[in-house]
C-alpha atoms as a PDB file:
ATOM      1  CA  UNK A   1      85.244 111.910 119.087  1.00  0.00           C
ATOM      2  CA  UNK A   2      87.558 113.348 116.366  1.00  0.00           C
ATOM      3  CA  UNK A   3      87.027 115.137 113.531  1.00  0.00           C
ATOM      4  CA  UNK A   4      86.962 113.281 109.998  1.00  0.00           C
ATOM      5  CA  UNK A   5      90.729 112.696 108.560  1.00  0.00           C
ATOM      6  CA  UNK A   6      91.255 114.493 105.430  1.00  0.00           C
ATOM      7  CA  UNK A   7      93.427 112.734 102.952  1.00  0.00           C
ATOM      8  CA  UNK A   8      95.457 116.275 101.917  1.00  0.00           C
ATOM      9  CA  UNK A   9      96.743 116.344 105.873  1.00  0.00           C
ATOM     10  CA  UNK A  10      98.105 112.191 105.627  1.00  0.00           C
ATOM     11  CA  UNK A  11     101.577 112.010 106.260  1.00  0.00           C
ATOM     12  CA  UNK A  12     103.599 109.148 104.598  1.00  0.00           C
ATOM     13  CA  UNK A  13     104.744 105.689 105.334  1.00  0.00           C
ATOM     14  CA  UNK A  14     107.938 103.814 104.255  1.00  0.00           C
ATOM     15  CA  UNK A  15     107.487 100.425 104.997  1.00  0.00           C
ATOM     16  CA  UNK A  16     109.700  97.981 105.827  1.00  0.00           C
ATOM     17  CA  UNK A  17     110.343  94.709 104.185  1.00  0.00           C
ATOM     18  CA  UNK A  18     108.377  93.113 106.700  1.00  0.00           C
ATOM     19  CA  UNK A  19     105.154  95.705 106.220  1.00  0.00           C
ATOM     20  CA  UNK A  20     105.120  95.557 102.698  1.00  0.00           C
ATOM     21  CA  UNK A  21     104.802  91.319 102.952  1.00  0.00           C
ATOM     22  CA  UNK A  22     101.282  92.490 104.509  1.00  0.00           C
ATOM     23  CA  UNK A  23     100.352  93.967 101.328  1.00  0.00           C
ATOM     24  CA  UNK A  24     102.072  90.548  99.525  1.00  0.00           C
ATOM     25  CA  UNK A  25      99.901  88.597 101.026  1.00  0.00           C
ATOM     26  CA  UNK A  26      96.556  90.629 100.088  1.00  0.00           C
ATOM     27  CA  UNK A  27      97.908  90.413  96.685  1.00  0.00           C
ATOM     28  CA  UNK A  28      98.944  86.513  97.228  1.00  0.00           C
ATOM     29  CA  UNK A  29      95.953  85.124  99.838  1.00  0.00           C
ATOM     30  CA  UNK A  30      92.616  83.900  98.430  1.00  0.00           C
ATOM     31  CA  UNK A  31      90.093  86.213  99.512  1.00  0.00           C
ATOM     32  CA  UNK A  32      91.999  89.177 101.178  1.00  0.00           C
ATOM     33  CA  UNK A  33      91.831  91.392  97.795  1.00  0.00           C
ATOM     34  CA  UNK A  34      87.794  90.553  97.899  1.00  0.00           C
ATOM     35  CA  UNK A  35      87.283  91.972 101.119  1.00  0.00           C
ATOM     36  CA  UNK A  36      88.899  95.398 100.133  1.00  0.00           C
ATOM     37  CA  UNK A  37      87.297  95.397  96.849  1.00  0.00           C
ATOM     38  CA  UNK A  38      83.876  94.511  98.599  1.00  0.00           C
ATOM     39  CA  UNK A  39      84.469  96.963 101.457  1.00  0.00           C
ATOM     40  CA  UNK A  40      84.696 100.252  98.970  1.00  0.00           C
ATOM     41  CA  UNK A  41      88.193  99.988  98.326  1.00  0.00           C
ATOM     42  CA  UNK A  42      89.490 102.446 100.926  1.00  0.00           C
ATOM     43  CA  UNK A  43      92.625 104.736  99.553  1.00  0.00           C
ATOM     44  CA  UNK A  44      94.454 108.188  99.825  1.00  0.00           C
ATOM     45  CA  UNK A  45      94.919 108.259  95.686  1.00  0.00           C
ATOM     46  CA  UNK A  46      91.240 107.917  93.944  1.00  0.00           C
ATOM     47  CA  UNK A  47      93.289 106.275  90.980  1.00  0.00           C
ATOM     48  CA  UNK A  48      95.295 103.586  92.999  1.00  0.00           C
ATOM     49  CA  UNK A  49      94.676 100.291  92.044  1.00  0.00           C
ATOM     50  CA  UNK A  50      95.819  98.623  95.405  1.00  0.00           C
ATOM     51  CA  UNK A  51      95.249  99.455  99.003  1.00  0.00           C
ATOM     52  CA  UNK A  52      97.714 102.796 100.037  1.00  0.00           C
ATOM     53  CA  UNK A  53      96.658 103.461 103.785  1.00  0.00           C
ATOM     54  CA  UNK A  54      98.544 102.368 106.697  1.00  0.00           C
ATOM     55  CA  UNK A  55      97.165 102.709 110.096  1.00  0.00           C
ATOM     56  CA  UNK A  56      99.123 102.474 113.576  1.00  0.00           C
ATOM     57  CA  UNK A  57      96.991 102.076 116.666  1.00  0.00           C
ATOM     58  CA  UNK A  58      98.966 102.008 120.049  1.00  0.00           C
ATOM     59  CA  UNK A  59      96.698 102.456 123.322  1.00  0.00           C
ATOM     60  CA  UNK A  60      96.225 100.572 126.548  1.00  0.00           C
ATOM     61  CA  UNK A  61      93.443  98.609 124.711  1.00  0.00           C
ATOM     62  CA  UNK A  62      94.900  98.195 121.008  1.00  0.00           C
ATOM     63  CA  UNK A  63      97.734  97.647 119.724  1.00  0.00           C
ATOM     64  CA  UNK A  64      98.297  97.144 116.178  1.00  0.00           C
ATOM     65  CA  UNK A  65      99.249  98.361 112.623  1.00  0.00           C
ATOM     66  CA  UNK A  66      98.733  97.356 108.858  1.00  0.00           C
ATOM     67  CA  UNK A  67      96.674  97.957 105.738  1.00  0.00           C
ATOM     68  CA  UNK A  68      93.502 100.104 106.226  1.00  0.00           C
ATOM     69  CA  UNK A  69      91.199  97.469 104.295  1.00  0.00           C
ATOM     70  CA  UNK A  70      87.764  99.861 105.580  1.00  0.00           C
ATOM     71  CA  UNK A  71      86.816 102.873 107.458  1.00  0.00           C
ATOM     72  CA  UNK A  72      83.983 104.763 106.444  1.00  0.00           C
ATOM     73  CA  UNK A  73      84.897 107.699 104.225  1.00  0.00           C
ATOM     74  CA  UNK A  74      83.150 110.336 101.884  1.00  0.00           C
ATOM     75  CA  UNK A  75      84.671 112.826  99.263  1.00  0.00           C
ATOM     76  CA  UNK A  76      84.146 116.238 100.111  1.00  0.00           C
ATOM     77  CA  UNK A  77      82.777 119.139  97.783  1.00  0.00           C
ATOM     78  CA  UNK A  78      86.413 120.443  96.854  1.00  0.00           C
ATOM     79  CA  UNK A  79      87.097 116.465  96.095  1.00  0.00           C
ATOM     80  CA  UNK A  80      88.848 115.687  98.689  1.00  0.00           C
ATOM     81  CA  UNK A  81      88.552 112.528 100.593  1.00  0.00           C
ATOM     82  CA  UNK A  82      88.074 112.210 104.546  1.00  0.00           C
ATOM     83  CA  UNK A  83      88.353 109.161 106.984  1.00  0.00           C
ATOM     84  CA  UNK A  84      85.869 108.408 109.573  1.00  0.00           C
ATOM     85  CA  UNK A  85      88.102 107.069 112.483  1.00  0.00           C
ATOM     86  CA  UNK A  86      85.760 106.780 114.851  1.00  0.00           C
ATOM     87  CA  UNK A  87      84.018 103.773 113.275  1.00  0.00           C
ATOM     88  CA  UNK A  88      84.621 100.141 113.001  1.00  0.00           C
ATOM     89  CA  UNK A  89      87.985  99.822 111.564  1.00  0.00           C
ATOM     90  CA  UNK A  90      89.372  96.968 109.496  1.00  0.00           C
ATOM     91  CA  UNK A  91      92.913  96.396 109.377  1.00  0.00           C
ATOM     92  CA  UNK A  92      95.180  93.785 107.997  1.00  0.00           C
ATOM     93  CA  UNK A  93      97.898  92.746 110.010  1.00  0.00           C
ATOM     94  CA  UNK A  94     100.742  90.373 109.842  1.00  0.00           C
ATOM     95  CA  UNK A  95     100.678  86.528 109.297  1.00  0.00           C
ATOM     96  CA  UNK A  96      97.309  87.282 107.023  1.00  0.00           C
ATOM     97  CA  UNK A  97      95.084  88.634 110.198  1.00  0.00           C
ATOM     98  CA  UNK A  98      92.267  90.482 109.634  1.00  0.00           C
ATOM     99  CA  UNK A  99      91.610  92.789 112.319  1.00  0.00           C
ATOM    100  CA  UNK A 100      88.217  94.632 113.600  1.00  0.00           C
ATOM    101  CA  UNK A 101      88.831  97.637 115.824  1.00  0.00           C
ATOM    102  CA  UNK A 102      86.252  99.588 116.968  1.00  0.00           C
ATOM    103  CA  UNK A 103      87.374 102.994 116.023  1.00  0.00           C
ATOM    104  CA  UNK A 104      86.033 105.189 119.062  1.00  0.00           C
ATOM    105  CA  UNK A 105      87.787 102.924 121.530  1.00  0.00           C
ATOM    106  CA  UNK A 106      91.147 103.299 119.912  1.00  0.00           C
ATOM    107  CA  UNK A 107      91.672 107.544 119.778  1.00  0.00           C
ATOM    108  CA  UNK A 108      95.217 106.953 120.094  1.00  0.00           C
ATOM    109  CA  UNK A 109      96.111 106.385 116.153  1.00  0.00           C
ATOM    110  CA  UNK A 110      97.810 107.863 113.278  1.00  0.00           C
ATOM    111  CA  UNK A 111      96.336 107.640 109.356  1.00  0.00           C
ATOM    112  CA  UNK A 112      99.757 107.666 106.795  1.00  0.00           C
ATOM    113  CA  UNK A 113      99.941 107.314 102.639  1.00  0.00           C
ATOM    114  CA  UNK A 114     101.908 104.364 101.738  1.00  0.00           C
ATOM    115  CA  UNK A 115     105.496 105.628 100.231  1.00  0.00           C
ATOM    116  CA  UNK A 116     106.168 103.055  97.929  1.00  0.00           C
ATOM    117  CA  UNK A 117     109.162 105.033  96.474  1.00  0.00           C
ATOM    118  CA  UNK A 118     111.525 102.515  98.276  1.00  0.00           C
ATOM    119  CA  UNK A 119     111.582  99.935 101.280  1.00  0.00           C
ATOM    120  CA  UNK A 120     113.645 100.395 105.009  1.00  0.00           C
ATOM    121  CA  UNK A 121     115.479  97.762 106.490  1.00  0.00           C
ATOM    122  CA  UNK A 122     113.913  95.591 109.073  1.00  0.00           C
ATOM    123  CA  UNK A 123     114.551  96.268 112.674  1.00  0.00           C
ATOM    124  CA  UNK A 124     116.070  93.277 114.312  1.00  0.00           C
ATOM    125  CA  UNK A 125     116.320  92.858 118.458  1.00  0.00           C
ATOM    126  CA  UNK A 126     118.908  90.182 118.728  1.00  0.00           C
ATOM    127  CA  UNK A 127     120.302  89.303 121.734  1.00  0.00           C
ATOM    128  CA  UNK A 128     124.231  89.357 121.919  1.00  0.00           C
ATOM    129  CA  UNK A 129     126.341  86.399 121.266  1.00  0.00           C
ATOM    130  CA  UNK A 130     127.883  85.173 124.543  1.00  0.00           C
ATOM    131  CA  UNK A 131     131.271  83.231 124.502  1.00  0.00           C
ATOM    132  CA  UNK A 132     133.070  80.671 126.505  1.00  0.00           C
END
């Protein structure tokens, strides 16, 4: 079991034009802004008006990444916020999927602020052009 995440030791996330669709579509879909609203509107910045969490899971079991929509979390004394990780887990993913992890079945994962400063390129795996 790990200790709670604080939100002062987050490091930060650029997205990519792909990522940042994911938070497009919980702006665009019916619904998808509800759930984080309903869920206690998870966030790094008390003042943001719009999800700002991204979580990456990779282990043998899960293997995913997008928009921390709920974790449980509490504000400490000094004000800071921490994460419970070790809990169910709701994450939106690509394509408008709305994933439940169980947190303490997925150790392998990594908590970032969203940088929305600027966007990176996609990656793109394309197979060489053959001729003749």
């Amino acid at each position: 079991m790990l200790s709670p995440l604080r939100a002062d030791a987050l490091g930060t996330r650029v997205l990519t034009r792909h990522q940042y669709n994911i938070m497009m579509d919980l702006k665009e879909i019916d619904g998808l802004w509800g759930i984080w609203d309903r869920m206690g509107r998870v966030r790094a910045n008390p003042a943001a008006t719009q999800p700002d969490l991204w979580l990456e899971i990779e282990t043998s079991d899960y293997m995913t990444d997008g928009l921390l929509l709920y974790c449980p979390m509490a504000t400490d004394l000094d004000g800071t916020t921490t994460y419970d990780l070790d809990n169910v887990l709701l994450v939106l993913e690509a394509y408008e999927h709305i994933a439940t992890i169980p947190g303490w079945l997925a150790p392998e994962r990594t908590l970032y602020r969203i940088d929305a400063s600027r966007l990176l390129p996609d990656e793109t795996h394309l197979d060489p052009v053959k001729y003749g």
